[in-house]
Protein backbone atom coordinates (compact mmCIF):
# COMPACT_ATOMS: atom_id res chain seq x y z
CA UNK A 1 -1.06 -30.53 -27.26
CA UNK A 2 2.04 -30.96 -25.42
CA UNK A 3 4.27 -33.77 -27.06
CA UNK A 4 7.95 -35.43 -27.63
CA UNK A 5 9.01 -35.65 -31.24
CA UNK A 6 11.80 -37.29 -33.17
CA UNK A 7 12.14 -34.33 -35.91
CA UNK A 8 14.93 -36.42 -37.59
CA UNK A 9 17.53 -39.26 -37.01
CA UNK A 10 18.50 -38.06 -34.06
CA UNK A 11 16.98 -35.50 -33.03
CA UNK A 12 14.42 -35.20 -30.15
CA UNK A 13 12.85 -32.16 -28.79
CA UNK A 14 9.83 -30.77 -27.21
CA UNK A 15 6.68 -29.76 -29.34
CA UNK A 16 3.32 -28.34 -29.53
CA UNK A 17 1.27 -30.21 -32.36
CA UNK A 18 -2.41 -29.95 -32.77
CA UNK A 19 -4.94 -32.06 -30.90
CA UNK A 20 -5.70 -35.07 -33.81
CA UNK A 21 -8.65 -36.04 -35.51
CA UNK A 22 -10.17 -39.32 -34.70
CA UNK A 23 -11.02 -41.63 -37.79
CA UNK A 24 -13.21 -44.19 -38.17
CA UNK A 25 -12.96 -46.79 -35.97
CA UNK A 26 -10.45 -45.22 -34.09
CA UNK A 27 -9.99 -43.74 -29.75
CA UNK A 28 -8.59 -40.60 -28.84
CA UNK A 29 -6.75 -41.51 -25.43
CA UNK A 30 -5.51 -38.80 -22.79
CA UNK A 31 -2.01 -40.46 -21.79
CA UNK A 32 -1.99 -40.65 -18.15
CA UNK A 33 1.19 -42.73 -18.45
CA UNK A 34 4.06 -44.00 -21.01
CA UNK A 35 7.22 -46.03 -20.20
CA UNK A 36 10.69 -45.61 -21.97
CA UNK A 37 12.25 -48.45 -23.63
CA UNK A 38 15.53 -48.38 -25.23
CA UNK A 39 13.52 -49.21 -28.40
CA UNK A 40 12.78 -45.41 -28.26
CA UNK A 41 16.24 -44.80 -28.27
CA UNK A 42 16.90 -47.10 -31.43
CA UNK A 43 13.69 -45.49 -33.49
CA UNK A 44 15.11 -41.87 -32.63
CA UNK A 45 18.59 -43.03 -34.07
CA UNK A 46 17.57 -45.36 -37.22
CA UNK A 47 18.41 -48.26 -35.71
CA UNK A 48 14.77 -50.03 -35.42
CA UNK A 49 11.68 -49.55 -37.94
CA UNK A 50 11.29 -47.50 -40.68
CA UNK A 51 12.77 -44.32 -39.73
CA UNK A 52 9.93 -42.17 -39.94
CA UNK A 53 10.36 -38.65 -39.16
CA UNK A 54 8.51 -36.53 -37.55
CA UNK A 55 7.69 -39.23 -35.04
CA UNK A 56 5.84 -39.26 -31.15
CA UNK A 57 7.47 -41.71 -29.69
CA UNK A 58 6.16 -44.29 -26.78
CA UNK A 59 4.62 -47.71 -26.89
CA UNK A 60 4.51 -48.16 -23.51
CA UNK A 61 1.60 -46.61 -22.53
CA UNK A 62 -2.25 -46.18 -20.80
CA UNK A 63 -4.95 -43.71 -20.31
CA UNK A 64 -8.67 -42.64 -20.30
CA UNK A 65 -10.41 -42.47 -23.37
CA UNK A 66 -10.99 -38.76 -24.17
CA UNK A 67 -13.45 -39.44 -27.41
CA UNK A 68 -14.53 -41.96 -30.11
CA UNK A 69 -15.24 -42.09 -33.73
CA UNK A 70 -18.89 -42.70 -34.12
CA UNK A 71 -18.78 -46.67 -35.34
CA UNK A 72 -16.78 -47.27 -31.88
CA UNK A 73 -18.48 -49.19 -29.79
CA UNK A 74 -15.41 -51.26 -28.07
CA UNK A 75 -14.86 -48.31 -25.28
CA UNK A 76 -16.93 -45.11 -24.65
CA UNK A 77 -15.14 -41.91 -23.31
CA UNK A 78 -14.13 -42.33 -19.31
CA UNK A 79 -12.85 -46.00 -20.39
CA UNK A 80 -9.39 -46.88 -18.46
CA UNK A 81 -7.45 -48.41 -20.95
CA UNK A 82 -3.65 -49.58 -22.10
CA UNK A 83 -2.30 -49.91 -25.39
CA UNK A 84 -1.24 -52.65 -27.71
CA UNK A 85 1.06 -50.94 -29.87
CA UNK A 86 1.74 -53.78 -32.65
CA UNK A 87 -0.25 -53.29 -35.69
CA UNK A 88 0.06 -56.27 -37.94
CA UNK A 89 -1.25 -56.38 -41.61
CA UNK A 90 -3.30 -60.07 -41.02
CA UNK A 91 -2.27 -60.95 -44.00
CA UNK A 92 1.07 -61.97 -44.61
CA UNK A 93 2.51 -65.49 -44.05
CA UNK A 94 3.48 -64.85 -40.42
CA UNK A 95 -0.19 -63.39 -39.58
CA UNK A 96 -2.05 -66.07 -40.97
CA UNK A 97 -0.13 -68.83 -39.00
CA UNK A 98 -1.35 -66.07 -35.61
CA UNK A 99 2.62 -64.77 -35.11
CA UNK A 100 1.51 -61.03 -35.46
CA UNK A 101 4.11 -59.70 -34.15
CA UNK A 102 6.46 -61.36 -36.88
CA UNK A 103 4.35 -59.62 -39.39
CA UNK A 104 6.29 -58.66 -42.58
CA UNK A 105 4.46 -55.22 -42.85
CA UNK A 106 4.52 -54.60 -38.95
CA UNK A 107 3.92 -51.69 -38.01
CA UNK A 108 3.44 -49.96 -34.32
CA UNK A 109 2.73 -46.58 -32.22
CA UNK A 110 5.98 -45.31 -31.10
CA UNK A 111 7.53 -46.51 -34.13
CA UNK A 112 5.81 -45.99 -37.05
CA UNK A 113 2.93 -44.13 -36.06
CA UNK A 114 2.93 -41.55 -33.22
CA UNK A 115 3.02 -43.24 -29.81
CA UNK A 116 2.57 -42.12 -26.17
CA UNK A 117 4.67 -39.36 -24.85
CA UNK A 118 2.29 -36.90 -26.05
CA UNK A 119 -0.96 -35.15 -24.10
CA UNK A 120 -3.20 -37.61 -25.98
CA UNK A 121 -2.80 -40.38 -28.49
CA UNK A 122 -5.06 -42.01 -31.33
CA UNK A 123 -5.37 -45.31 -31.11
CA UNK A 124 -7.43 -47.93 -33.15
CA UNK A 125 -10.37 -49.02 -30.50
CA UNK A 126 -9.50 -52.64 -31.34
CA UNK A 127 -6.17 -51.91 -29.57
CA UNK A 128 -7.59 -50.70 -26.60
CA UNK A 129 -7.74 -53.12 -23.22
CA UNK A 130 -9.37 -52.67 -19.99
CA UNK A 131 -7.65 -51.72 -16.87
CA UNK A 132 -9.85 -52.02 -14.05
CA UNK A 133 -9.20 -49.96 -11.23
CA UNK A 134 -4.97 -50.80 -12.26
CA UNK A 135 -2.79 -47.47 -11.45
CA UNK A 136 -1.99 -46.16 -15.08
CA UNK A 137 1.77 -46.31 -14.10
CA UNK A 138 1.38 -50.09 -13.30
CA UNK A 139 -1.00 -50.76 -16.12
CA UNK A 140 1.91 -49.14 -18.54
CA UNK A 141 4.11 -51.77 -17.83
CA UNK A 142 1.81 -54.52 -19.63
CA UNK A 143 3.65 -53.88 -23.29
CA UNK A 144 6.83 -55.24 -21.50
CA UNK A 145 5.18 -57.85 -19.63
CA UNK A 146 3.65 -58.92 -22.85
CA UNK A 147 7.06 -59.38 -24.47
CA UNK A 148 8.62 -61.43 -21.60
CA UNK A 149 5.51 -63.45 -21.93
CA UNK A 150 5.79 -64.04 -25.80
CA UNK A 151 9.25 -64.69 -24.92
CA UNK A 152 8.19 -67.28 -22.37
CA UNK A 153 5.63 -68.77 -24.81
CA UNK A 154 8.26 -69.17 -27.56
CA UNK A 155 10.53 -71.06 -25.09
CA UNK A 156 7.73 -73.03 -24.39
CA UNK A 157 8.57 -73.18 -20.60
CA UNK A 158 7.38 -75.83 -18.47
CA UNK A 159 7.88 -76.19 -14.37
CA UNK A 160 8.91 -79.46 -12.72
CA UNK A 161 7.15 -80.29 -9.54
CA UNK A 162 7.55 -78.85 -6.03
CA UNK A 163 9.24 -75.83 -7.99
CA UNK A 164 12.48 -77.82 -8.96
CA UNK A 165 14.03 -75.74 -12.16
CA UNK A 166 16.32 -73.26 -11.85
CA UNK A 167 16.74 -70.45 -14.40
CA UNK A 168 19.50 -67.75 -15.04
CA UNK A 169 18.91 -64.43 -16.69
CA UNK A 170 21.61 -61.84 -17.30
CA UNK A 171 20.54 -58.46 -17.16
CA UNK A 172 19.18 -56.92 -13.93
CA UNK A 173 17.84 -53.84 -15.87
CA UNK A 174 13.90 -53.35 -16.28
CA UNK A 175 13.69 -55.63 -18.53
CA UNK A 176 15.47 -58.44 -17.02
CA UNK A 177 13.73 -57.76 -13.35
CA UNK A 178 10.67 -58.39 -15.03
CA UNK A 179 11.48 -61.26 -17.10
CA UNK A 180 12.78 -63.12 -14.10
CA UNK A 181 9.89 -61.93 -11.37
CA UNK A 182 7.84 -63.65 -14.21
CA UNK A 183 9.91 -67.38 -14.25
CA UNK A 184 9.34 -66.98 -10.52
CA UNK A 185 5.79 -66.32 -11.12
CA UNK A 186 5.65 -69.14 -13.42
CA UNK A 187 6.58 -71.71 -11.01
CA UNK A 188 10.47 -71.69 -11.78
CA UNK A 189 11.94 -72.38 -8.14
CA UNK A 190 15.22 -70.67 -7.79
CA UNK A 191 16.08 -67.62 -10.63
CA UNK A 192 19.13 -66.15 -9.89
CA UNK A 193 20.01 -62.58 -12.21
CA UNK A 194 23.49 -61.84 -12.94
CA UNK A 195 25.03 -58.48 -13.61
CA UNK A 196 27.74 -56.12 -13.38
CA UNK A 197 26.24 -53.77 -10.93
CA UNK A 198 26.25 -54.06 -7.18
CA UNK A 199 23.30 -52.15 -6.44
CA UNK A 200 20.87 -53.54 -9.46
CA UNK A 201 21.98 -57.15 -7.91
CA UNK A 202 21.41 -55.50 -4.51
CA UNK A 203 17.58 -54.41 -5.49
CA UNK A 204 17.30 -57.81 -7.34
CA UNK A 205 17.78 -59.51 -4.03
CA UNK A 206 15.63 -57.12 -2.37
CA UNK A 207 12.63 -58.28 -5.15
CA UNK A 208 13.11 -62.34 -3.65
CA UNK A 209 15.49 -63.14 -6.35
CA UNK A 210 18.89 -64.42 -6.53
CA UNK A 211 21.99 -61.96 -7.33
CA UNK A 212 25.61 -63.32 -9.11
CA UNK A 213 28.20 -61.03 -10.15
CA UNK A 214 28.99 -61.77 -13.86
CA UNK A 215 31.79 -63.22 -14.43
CA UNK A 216 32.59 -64.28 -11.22
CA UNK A 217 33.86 -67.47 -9.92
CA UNK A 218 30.68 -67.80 -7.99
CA UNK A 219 28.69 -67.76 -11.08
CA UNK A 220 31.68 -69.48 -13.39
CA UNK A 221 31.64 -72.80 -11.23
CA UNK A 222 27.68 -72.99 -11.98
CA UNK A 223 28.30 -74.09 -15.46
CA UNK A 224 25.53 -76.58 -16.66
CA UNK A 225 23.04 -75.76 -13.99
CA UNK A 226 20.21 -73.78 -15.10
CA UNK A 227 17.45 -75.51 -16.80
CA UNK A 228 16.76 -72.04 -18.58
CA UNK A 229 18.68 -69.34 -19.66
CA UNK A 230 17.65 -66.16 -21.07
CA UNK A 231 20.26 -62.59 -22.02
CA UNK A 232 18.22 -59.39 -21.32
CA UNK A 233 21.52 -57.43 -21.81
CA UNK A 234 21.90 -57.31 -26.04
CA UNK A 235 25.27 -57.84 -25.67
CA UNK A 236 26.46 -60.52 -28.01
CA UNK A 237 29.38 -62.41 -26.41
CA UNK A 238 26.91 -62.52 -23.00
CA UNK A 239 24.28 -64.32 -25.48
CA UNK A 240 27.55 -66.51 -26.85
CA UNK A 241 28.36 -67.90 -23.69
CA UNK A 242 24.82 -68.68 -22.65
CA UNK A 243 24.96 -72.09 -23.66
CA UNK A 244 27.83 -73.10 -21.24
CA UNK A 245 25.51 -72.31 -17.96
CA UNK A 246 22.24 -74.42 -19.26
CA UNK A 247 22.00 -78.01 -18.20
CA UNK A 248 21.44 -80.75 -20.35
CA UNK A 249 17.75 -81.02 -21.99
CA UNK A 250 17.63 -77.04 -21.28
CA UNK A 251 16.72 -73.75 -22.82
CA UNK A 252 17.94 -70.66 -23.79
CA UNK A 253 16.46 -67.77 -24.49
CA UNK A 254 17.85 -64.87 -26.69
CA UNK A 255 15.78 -62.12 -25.14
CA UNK A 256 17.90 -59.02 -25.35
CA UNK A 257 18.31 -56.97 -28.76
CA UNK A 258 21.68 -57.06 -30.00
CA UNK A 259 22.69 -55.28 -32.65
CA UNK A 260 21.71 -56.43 -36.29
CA UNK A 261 25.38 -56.35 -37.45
CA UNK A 262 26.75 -58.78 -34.28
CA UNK A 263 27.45 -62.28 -34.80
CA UNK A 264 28.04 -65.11 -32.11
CA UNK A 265 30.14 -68.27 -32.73
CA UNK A 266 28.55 -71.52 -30.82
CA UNK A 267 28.87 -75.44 -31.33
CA UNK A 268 26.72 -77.01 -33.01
CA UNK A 269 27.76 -80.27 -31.39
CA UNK A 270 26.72 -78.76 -27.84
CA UNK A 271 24.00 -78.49 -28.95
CA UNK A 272 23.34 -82.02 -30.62
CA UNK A 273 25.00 -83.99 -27.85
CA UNK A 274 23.27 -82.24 -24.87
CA UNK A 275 19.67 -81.43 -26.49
CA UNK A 276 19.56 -77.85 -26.18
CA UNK A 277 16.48 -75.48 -27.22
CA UNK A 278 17.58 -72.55 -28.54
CA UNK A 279 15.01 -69.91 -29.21
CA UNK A 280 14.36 -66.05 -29.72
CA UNK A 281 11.76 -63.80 -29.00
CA UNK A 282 10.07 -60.32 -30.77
CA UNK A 283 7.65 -58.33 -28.99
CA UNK A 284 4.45 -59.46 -28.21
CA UNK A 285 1.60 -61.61 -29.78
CA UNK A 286 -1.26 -59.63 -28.51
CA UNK A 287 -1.31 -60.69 -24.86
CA UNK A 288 -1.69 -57.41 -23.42
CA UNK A 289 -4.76 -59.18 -21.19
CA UNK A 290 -2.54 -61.89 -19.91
CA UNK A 291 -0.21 -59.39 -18.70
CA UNK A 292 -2.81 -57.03 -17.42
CA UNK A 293 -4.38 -60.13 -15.29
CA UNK A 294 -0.66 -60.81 -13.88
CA UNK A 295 0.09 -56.89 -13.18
CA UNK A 296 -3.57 -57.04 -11.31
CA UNK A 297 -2.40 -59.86 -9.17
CA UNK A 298 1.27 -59.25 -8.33
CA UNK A 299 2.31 -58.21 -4.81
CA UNK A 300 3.94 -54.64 -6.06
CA UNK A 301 6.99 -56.12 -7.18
CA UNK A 302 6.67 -55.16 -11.07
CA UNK A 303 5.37 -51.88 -9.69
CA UNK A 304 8.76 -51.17 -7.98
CA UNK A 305 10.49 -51.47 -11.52
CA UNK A 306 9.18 -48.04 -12.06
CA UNK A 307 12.07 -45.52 -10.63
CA UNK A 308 10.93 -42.75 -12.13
CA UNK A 309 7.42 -41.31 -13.04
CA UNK A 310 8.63 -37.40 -14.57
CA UNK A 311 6.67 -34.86 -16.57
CA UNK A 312 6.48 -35.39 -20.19
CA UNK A 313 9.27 -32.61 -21.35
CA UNK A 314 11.66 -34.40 -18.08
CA UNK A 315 11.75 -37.53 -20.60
CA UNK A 316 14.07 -36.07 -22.96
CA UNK A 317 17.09 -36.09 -21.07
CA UNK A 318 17.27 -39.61 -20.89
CA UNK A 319 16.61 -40.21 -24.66
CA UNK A 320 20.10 -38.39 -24.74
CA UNK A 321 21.87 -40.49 -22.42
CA UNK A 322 24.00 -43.08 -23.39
CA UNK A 323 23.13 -44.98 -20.28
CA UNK A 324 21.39 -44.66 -17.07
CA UNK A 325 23.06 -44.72 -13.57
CA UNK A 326 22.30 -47.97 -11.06
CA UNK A 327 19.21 -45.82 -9.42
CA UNK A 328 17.78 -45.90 -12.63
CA UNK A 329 15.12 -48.46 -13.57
CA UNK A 330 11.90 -47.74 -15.50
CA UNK A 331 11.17 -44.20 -16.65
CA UNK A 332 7.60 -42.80 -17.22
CA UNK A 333 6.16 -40.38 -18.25
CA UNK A 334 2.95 -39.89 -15.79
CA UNK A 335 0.20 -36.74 -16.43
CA UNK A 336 -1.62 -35.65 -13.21
């Protein structure tokens, strides 16, 4: 089969590895579509997991199920399915309190075990969800849906009435959009998305959201005005300065992955004297299904954050680059 391998820390190329065998308890799944995340990029250079080499990458990802081991019952070959890559060990402290995806032995597809940018992937069945009749493309996004919701669930967010909070995220990549399409589908009344980039504000806007430049004076003389804050950029001094733009009683959210090596410098006092919840957020908690049942019912507006939808050997070039251009949003791989 056709597949994407990390041969060694960083190196990525194109290969032709034999179909796998299925073991017990386990789904052999026909990608139909897989999502990049710059997670991808970290795995392929060391930077997150275990380093495991050879490696298929992708853990963004749904499909049909091509065949089952023979104690599967869970799905049956034709089943449309998407993925929950985390595999916890259920036993450690984290697990037992139901944080999974704090699991001290964690392990995942894409990162540990081979992932989705291949022809076909094995999968335990007990990782396997439904999709209805949900395009694959759209049902590939629930893996990053499910984080912004774990994210959301960690922050504990609550809506006023009549849609009265206000929330600020910083980042208008992928990531970002879809964090802050889901505080609007939460309730949240106004979210505004700051960023560097005209055009990603530009398409932000266009999605029913509010655009600021960062660091502007627009967005500077907002200071204390968001009830919640969350950084989708992984840039440390953006998550340092986070605390200055949420109003008193508010949250923030450290969303983006900064590097493990960056440190921020904050006031305690501030956040004493004006009560404010600082929390952080890793992966999802298996909600895949909540995220499916939002994906089902959104208006196309998550859908859009899919730019591009390439054959699997078109991926590599953008594990290569060291960033994409404005135009570029979510990148799939989608089979015909």
């Amino acid at each position: 089969m056709q597949a994407i391998q990390f041969t060694a820390k960083g190196v990525a190329a194109s290969a032709d590895l034999p179909l796998p065998e299925i073991p017990p308890g386990h789904a052999l799944v026909r990608v139909k579509a897989s999502g990049l995340c710059h997670t991808d990029i970290d795995v392929l250079h060391g930077r997150y997991g275990e380093g495991r080499f050879p490696l298929v990458p992708g853990h963004e990802y749904a499909g049909v199920v091509e065949a089952v081991a023979s104690d599967v019952i869970r799905v049956q070959p034709g089943s449309r399915v998407a993925v929950d890559p985390n595999l916890p060990c259920g036993e450690c402290h984290a697990c037992r309190k139901g944080l999974t995806n704090l699991c001290r032995n964690l392990k995942a597809y894409g990162v540990t075990h081979n992932g989705g940018f291949a022809q076909f992937s094995v999968v335990k069945a007990d990782h396997l969800h439904d999709i209805g009749n949900l395009p694959f493309d759209v049902a590939a996004l629930a893996e990053p849906l499910a984080c912004v919701l774990n994210g959301l669930g960690s922050a504990d967010l609550k809506t006023g009435p009549s849609g009265s909070q206000s929330a600020l995220v910083f980042g208008a990549g992928p990531i970002g959009l879809l964090l802050a399409l889901s505080l609007k589908a939460e309730g949240v009344g106004t979210v505004t998305v700051a960023d560097i980039n005209e055009n990603r504000l530009a398409f932000a806007q266009d999605l029913g959201l509010k655009g600021a430049m960062s660091g502007s004076e627009e967005l500077l003389a907002r200071k204390r005005d968001f009830d919640f804050v969350a950084d989708a950029t992984g840039i440390a001094s953006v998550v340092e300065g986070m605390i200055d733009f949420t109003a008193d009683g508010g949250t923030v959210l450290v969303f983006g992955v900064c590097a493990p090596d960056t440190r921020i410098s904050v006031a305690p006092f501030e956040i004493f004297r004006r009560q404010i919840k600082l929390v952080g957020s890793h992966s999802l908690n298996r909600n895949i299904p909540d995220a499916l049942d939002i994906l089902t019912k959104d208006d196309g507006a998550m859908a859009r954050l899919v730019s591009h939808r390439l054959p699997l050997l078109e991926i590599l070039p953008f594990l290569t680059k060291k960033s994409g251009d404005a135009a570029t949003m979510k990148v799939q791989f989608v089979a015909d």
